[in-house]
PDB file of N, CA and C in Angstrom:
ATOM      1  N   UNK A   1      22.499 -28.061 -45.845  1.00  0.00           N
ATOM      2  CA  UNK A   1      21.507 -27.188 -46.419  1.00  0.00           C
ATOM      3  C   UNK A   1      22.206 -26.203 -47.345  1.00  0.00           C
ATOM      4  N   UNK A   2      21.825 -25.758 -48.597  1.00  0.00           N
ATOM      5  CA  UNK A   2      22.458 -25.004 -49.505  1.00  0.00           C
ATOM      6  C   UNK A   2      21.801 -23.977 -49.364  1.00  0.00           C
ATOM      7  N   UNK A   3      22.618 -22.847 -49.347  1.00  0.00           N
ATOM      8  CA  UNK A   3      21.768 -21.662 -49.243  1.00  0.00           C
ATOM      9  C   UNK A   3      21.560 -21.037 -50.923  1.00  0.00           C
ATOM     10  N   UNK A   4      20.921 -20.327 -51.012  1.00  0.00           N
ATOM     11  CA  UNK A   4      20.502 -19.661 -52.293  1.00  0.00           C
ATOM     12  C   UNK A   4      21.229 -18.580 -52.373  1.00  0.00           C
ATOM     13  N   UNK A   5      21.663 -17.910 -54.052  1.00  0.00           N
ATOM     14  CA  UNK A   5      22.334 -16.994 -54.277  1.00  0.00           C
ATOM     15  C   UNK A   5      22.157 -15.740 -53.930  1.00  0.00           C
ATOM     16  N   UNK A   6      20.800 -15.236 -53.722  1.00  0.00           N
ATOM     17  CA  UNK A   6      20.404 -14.465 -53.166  1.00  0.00           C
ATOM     18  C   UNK A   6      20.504 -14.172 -51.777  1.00  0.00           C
ATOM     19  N   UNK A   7      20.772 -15.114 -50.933  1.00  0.00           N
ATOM     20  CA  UNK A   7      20.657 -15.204 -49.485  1.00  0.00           C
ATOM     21  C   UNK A   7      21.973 -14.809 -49.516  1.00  0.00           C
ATOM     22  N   UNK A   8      23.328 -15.463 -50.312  1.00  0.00           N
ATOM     23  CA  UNK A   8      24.675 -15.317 -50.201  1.00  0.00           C
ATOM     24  C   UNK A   8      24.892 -13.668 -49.911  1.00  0.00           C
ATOM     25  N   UNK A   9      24.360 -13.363 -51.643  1.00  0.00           N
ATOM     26  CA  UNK A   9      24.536 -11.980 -51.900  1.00  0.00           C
ATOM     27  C   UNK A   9      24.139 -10.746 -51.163  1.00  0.00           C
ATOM     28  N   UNK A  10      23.240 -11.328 -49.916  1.00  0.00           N
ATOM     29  CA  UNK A  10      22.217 -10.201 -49.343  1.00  0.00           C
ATOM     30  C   UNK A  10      23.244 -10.380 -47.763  1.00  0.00           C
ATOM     31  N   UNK A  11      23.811 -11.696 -47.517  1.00  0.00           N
ATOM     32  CA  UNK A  11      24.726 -11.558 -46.131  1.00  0.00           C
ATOM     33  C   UNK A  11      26.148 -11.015 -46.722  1.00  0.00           C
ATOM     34  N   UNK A  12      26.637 -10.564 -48.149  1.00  0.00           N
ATOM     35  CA  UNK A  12      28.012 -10.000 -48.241  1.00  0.00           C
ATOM     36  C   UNK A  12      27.392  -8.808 -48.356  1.00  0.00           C
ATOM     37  N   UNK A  13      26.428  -8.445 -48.685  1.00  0.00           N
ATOM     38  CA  UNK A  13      25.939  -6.936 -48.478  1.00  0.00           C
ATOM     39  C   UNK A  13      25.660  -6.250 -47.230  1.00  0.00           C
ATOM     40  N   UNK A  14      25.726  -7.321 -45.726  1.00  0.00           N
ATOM     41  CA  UNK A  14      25.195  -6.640 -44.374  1.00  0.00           C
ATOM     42  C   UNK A  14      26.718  -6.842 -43.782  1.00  0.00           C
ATOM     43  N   UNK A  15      27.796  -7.777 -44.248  1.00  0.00           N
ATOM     44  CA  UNK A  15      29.275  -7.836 -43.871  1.00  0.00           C
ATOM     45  C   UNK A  15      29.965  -6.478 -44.320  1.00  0.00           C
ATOM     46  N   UNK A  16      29.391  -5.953 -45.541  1.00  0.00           N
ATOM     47  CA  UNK A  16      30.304  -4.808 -46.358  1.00  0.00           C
ATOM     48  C   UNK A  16      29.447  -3.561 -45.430  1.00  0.00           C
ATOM     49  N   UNK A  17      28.409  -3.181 -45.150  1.00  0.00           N
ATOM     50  CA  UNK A  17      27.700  -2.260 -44.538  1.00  0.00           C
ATOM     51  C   UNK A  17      28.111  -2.561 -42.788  1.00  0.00           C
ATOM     52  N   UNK A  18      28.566  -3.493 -42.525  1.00  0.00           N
ATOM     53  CA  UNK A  18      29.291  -3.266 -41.077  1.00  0.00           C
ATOM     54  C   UNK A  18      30.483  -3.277 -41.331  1.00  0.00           C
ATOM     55  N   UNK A  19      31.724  -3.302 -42.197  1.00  0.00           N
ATOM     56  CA  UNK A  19      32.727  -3.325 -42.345  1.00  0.00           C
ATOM     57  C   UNK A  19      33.253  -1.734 -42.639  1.00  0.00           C
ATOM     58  N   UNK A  20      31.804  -0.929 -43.090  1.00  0.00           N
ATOM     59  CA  UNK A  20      32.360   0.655 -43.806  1.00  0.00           C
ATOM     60  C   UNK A  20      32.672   1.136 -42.951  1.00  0.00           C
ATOM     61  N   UNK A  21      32.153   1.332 -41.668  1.00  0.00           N
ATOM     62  CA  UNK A  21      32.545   2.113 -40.744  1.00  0.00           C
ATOM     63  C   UNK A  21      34.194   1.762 -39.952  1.00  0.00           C
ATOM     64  N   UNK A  22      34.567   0.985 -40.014  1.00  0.00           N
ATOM     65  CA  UNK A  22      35.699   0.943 -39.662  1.00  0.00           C
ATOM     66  C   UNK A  22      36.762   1.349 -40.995  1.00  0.00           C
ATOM     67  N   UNK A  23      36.236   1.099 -42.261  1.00  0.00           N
ATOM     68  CA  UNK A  23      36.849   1.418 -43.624  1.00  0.00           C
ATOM     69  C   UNK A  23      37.094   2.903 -43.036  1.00  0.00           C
ATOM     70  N   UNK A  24      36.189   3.821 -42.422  1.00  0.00           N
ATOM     71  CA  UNK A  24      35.823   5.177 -42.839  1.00  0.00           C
ATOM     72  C   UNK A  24      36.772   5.903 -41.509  1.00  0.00           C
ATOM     73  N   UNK A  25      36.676   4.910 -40.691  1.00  0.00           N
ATOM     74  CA  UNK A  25      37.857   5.495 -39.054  1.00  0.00           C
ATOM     75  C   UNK A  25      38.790   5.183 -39.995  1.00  0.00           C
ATOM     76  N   UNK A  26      39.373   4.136 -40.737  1.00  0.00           N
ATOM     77  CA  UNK A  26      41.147   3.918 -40.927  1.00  0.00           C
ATOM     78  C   UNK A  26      41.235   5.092 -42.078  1.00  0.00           C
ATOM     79  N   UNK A  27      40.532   5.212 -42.958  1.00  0.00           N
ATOM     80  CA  UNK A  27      41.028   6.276 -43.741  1.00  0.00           C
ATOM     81  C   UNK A  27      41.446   7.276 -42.761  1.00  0.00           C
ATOM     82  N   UNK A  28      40.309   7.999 -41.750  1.00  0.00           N
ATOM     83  CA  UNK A  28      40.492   9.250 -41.431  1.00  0.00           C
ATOM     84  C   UNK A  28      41.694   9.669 -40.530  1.00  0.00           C
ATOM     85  N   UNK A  29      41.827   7.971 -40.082  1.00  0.00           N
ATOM     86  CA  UNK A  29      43.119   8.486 -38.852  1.00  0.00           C
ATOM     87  C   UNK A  29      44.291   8.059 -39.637  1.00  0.00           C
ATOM     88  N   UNK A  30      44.452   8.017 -41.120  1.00  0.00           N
ATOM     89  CA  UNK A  30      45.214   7.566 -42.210  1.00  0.00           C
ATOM     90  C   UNK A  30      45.946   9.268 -42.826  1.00  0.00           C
ATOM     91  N   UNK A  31      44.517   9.808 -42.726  1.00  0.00           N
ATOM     92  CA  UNK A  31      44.501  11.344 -43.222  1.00  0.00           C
ATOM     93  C   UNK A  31      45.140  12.400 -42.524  1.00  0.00           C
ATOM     94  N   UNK A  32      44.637  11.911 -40.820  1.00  0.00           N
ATOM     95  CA  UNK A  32      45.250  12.843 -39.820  1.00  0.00           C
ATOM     96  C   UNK A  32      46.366  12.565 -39.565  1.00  0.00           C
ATOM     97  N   UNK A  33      47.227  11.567 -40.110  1.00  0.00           N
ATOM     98  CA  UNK A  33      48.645  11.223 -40.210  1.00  0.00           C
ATOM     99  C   UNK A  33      49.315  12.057 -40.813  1.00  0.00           C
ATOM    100  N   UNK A  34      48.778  12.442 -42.080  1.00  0.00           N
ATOM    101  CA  UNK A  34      49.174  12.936 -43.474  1.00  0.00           C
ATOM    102  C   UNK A  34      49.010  14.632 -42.967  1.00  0.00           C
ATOM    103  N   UNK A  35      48.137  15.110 -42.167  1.00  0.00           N
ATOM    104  CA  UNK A  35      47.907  16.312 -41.645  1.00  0.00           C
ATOM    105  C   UNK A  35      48.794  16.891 -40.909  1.00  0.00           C
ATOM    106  N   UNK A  36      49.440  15.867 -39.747  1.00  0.00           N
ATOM    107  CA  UNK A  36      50.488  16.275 -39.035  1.00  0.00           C
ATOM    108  C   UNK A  36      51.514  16.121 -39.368  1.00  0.00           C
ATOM    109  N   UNK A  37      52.030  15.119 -40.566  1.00  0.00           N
ATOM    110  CA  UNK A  37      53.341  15.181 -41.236  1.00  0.00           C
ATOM    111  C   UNK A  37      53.216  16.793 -41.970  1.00  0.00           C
ATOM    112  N   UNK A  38      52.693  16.886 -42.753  1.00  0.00           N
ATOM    113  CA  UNK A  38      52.528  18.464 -42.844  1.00  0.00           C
ATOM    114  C   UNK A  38      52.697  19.467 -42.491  1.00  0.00           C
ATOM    115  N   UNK A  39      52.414  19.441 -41.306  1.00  0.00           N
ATOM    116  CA  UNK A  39      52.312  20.202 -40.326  1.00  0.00           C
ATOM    117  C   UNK A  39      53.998  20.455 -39.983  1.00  0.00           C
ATOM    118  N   UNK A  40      54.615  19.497 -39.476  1.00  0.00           N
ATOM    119  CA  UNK A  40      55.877  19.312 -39.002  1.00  0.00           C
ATOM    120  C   UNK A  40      56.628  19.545 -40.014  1.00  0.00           C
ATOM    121  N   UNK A  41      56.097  19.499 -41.269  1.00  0.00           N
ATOM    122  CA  UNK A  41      57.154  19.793 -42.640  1.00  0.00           C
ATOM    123  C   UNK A  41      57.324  21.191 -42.733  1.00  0.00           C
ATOM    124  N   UNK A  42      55.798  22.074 -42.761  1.00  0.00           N
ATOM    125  CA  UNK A  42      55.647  23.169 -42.583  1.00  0.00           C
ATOM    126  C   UNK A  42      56.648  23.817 -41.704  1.00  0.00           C
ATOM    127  N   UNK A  43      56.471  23.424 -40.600  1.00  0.00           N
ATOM    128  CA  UNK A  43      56.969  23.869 -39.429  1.00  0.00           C
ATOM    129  C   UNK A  43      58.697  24.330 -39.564  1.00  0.00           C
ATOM    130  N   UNK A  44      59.091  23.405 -39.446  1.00  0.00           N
ATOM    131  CA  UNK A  44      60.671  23.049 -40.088  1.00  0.00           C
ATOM    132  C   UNK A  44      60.870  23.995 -41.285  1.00  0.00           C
ATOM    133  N   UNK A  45      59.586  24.198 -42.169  1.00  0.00           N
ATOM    134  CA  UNK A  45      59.858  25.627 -43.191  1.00  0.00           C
ATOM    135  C   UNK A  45      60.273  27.104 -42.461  1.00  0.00           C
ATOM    136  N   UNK A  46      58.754  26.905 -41.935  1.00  0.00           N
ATOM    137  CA  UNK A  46      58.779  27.988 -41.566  1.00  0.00           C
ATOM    138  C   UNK A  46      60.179  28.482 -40.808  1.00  0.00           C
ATOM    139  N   UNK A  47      60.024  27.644 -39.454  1.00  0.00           N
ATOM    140  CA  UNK A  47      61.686  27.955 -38.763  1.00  0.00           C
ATOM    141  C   UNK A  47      62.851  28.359 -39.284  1.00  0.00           C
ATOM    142  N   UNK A  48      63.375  27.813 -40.837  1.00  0.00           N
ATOM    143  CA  UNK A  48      64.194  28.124 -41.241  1.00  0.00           C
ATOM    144  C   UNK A  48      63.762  29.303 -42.075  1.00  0.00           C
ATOM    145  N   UNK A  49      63.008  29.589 -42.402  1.00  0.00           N
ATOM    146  CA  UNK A  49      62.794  31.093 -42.751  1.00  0.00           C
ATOM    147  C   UNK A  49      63.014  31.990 -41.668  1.00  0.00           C
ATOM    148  N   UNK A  50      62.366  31.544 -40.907  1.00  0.00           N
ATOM    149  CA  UNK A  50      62.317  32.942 -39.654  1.00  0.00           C
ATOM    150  C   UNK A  50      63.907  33.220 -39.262  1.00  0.00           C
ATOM    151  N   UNK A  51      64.637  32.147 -39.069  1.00  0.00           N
ATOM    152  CA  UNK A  51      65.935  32.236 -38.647  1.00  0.00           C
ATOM    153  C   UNK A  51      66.675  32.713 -39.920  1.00  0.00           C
ATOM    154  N   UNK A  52      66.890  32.645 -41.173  1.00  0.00           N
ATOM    155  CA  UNK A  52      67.367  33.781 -42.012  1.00  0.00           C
ATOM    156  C   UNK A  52      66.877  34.929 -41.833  1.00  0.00           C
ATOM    157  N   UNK A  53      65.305  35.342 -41.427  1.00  0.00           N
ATOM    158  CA  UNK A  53      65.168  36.861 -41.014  1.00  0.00           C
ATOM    159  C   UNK A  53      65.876  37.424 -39.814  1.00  0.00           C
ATOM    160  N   UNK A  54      65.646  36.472 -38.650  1.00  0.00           N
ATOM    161  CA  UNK A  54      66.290  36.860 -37.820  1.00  0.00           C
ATOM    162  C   UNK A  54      67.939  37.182 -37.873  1.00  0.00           C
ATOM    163  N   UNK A  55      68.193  36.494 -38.077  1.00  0.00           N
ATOM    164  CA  UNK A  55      69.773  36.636 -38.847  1.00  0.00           C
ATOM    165  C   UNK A  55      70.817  37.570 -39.653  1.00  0.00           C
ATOM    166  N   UNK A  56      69.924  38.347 -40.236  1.00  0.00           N
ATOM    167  CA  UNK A  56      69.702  39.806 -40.827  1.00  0.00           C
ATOM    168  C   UNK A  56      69.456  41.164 -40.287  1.00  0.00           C
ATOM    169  N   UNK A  57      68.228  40.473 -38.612  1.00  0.00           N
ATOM    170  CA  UNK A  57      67.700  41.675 -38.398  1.00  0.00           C
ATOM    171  C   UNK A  57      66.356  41.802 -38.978  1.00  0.00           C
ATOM    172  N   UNK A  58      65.809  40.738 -39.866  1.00  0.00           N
ATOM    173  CA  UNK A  58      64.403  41.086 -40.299  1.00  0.00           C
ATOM    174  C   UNK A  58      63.132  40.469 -39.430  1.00  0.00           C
ATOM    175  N   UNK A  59      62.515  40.953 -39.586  1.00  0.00           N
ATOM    176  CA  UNK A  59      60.968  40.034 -38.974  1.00  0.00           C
ATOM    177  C   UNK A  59      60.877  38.448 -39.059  1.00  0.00           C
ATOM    178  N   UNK A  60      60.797  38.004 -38.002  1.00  0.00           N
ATOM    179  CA  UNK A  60      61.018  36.397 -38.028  1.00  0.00           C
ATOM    180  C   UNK A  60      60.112  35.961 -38.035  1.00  0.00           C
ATOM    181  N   UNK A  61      58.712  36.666 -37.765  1.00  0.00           N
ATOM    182  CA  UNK A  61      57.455  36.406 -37.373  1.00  0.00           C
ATOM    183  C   UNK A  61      56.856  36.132 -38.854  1.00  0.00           C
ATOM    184  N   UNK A  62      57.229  37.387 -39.626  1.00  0.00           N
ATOM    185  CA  UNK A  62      56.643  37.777 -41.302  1.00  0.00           C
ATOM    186  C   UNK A  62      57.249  36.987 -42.407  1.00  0.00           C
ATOM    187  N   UNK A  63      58.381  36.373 -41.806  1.00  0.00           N
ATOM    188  CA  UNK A  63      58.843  35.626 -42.779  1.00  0.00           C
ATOM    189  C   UNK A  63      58.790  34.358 -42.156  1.00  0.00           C
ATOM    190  N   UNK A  64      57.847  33.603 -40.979  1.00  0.00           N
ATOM    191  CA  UNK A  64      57.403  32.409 -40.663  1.00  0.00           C
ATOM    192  C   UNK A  64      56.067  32.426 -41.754  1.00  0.00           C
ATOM    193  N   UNK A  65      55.321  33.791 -41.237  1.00  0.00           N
ATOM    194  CA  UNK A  65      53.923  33.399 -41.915  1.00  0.00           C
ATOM    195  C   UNK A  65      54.010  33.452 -43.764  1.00  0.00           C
ATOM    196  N   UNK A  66      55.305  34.167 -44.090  1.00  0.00           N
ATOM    197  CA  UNK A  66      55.095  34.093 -45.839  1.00  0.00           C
ATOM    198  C   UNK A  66      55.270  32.315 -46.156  1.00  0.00           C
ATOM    199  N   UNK A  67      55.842  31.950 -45.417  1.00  0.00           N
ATOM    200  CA  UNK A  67      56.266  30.169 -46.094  1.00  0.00           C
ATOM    201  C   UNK A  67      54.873  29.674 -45.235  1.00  0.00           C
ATOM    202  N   UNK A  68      53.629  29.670 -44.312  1.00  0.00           N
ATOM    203  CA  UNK A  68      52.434  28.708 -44.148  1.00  0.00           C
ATOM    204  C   UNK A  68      51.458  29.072 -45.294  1.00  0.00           C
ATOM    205  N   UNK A  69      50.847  28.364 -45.274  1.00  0.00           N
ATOM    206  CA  UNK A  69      49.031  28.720 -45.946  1.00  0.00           C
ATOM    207  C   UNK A  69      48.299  29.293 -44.377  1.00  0.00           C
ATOM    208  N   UNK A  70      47.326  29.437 -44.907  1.00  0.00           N
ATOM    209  CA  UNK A  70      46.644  30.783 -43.632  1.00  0.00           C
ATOM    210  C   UNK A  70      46.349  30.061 -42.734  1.00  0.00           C
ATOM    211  N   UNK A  71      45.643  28.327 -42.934  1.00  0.00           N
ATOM    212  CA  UNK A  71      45.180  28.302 -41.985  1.00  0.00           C
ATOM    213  C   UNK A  71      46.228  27.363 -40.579  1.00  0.00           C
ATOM    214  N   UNK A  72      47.362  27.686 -40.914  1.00  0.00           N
ATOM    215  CA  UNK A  72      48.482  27.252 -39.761  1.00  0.00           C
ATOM    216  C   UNK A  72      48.693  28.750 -39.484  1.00  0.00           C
ATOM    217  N   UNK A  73      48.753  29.899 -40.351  1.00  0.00           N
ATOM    218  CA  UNK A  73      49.297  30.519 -39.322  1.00  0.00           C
ATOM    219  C   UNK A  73      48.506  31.250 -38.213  1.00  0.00           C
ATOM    220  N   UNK A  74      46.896  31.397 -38.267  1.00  0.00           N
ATOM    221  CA  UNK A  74      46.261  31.509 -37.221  1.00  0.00           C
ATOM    222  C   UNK A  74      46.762  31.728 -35.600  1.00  0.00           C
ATOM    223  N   UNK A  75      47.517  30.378 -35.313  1.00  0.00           N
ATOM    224  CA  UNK A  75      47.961  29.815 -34.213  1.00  0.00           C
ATOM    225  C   UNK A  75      49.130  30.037 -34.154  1.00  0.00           C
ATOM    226  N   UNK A  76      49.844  30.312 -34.650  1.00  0.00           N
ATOM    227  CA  UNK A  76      51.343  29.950 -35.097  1.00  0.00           C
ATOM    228  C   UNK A  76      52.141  31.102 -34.053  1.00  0.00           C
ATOM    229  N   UNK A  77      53.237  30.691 -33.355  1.00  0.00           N
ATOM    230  CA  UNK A  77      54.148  31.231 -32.533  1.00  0.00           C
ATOM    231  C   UNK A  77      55.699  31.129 -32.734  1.00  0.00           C
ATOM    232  N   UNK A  78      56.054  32.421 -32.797  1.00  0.00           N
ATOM    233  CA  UNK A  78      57.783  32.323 -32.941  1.00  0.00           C
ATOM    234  C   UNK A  78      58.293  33.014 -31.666  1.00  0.00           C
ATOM    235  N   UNK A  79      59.228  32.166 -31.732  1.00  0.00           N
ATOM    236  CA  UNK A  79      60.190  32.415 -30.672  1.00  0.00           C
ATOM    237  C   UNK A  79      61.888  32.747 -31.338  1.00  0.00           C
ATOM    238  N   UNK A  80      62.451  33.508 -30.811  1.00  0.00           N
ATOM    239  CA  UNK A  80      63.544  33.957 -31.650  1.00  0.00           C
ATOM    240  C   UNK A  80      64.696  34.423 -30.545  1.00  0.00           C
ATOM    241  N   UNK A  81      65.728  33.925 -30.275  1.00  0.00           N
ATOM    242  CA  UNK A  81      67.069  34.453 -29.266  1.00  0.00           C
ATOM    243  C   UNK A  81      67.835  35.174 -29.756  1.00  0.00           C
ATOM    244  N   UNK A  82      68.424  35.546 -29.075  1.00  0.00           N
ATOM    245  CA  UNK A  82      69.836  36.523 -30.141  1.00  0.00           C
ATOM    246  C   UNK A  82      70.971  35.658 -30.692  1.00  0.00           C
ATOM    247  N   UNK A  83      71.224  34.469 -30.457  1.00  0.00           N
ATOM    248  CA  UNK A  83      72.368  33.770 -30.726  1.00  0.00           C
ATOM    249  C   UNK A  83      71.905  33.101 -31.950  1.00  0.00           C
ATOM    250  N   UNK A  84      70.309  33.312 -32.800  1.00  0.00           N
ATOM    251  CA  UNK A  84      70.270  32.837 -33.592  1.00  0.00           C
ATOM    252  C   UNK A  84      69.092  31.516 -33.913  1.00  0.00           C
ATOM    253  N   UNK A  85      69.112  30.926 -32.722  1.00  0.00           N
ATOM    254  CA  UNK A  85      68.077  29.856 -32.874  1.00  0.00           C
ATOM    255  C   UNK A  85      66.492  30.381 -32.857  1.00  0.00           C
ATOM    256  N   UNK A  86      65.587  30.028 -33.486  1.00  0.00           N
ATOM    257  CA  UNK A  86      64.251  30.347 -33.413  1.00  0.00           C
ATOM    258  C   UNK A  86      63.493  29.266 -33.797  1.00  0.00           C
ATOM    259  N   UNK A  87      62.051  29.129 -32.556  1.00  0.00           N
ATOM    260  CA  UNK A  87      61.371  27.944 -32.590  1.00  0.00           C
ATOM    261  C   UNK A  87      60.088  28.386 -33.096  1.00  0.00           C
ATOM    262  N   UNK A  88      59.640  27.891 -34.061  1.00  0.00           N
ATOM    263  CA  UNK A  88      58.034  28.221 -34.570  1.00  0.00           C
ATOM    264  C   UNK A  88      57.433  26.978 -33.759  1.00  0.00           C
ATOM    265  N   UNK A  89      56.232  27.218 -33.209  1.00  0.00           N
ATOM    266  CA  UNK A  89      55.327  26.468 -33.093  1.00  0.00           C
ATOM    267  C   UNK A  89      54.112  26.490 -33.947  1.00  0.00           C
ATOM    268  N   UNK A  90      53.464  25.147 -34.161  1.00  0.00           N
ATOM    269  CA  UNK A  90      52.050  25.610 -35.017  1.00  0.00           C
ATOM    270  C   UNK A  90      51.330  24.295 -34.269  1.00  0.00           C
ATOM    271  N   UNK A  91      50.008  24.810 -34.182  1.00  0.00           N
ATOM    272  CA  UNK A  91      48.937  23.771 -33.893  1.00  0.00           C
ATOM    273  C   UNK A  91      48.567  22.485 -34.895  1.00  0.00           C
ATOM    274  N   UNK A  92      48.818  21.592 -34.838  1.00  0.00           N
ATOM    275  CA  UNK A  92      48.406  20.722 -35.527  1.00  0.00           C
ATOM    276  C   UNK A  92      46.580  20.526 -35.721  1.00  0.00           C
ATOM    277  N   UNK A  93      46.180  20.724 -36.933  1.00  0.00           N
ATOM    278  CA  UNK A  93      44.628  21.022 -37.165  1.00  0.00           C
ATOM    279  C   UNK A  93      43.804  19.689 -37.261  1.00  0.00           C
ATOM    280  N   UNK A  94      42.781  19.381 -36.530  1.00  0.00           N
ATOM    281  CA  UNK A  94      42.154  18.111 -37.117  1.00  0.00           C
ATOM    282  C   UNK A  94      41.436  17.640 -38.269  1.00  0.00           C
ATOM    283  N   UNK A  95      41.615  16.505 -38.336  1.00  0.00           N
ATOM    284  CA  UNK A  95      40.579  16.392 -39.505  1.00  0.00           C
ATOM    285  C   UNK A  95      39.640  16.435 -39.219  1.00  0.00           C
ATOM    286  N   UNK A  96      38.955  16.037 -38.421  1.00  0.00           N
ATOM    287  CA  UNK A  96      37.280  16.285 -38.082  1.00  0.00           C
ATOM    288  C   UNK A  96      37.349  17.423 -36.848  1.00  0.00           C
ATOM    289  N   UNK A  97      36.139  18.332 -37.206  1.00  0.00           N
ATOM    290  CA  UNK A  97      36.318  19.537 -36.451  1.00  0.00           C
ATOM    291  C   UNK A  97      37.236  20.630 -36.342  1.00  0.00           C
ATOM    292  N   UNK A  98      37.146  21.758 -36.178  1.00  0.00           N
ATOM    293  CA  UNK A  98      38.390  22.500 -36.069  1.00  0.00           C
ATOM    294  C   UNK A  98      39.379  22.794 -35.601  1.00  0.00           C
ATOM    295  N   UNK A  99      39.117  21.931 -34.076  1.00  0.00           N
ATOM    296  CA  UNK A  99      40.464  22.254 -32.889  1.00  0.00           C
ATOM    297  C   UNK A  99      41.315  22.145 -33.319  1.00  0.00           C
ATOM    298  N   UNK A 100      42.437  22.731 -32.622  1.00  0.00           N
ATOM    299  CA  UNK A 100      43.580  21.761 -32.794  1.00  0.00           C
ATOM    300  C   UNK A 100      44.196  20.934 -32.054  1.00  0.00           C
ATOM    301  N   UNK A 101      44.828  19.380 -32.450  1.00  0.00           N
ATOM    302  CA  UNK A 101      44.820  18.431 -31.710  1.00  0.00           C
ATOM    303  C   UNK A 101      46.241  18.275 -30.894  1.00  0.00           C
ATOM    304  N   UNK A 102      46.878  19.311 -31.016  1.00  0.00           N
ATOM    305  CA  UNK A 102      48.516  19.034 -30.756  1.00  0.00           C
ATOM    306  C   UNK A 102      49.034  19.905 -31.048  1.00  0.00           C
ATOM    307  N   UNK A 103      50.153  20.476 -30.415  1.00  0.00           N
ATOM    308  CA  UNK A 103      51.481  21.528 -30.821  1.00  0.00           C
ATOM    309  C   UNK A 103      52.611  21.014 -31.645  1.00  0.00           C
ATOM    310  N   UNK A 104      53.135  21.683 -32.292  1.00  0.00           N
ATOM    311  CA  UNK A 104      54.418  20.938 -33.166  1.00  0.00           C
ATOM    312  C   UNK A 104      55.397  21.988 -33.210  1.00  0.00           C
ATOM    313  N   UNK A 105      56.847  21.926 -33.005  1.00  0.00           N
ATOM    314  CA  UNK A 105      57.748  22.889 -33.268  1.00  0.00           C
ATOM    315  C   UNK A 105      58.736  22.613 -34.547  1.00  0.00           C
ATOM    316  N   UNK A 106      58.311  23.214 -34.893  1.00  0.00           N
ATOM    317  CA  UNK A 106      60.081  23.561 -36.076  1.00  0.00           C
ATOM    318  C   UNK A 106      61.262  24.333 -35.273  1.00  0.00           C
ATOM    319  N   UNK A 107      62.139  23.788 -35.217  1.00  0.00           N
ATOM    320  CA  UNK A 107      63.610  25.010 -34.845  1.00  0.00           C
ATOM    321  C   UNK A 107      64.584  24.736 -36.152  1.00  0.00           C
ATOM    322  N   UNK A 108      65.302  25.836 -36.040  1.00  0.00           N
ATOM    323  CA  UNK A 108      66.299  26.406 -36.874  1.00  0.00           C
ATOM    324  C   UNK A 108      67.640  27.699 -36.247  1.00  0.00           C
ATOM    325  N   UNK A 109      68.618  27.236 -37.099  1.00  0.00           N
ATOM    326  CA  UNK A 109      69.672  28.183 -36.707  1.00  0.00           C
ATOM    327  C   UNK A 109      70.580  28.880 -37.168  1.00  0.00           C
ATOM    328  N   UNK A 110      69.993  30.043 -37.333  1.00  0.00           N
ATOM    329  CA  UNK A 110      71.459  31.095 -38.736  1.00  0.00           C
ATOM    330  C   UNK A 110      71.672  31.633 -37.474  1.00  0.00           C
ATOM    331  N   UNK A 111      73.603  31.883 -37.973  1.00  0.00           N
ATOM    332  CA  UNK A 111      74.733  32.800 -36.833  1.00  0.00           C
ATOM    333  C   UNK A 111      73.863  34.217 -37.439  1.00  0.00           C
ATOM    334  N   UNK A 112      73.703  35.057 -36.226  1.00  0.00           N
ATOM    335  CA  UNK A 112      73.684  36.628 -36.550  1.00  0.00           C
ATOM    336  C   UNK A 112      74.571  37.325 -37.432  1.00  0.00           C
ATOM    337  N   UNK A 113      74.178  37.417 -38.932  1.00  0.00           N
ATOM    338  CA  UNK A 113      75.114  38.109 -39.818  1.00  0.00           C
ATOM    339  C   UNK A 113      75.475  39.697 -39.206  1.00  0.00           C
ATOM    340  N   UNK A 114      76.762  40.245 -39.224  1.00  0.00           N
ATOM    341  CA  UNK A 114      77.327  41.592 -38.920  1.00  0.00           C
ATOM    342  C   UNK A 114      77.389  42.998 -40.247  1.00  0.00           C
ATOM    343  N   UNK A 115      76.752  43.257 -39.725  1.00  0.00           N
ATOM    344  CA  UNK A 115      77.429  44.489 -41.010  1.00  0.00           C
ATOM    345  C   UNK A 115      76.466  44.743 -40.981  1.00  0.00           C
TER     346      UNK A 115
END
């Protein structure tokens, strides 16, 4: 039995309309990949900023949040020792909704400059 062109064209049109929704999950969990690499890039910024402040004697906290955009530093936690090492944490943000889906740390390490 031969089907008609129309019949063809109207079953690749109900294959492509059940196929979007999975199109539309792989982008997004494609995106939230790209969100938390970010995140961890950030992170790793930030840390090494904070640890040149700390290192000095300056605010490790103020010079984590000058290297994020605002909406990491919301959440964002430093941790800072005297020997130099300091760990930023930041929440990893979702793509859908606002929570956040995960913690991420940056560490870094300047010797305590003297003088």
């Amino acid at each position: 039995m031969r089907r008609s062109a129309a019949a063809q064209a109207g079953q690749a049109a109900v294959e492509l309309v059940a196929v979007l929704p999975f199109v539309a999950l792989l982008a997004m969990l494609l995106w939230q990949v790209v969100v938390a690499g970010q995140a961890a890039w950030l992170a790793a910024s930030a840390a090494r900023a904070a640890a040149r402040a700390n290192a000095v004697g300056g605010d490790a906290a103020a010079a984590a949040r000058g290297v994020l955009p605002d909406r990491l530093e919301r959440e964002m936690r430093v941790r800072s020792s005297r020997d130099g090492d300091v760990t930023v944490t930041l929440s990893v943000p979702s793509v859908v909704g606002g929570a956040g889906l995960a913690s991420i740390d940056g560490r870094a390490r300047f010797e305590p400059q003297q003088g």
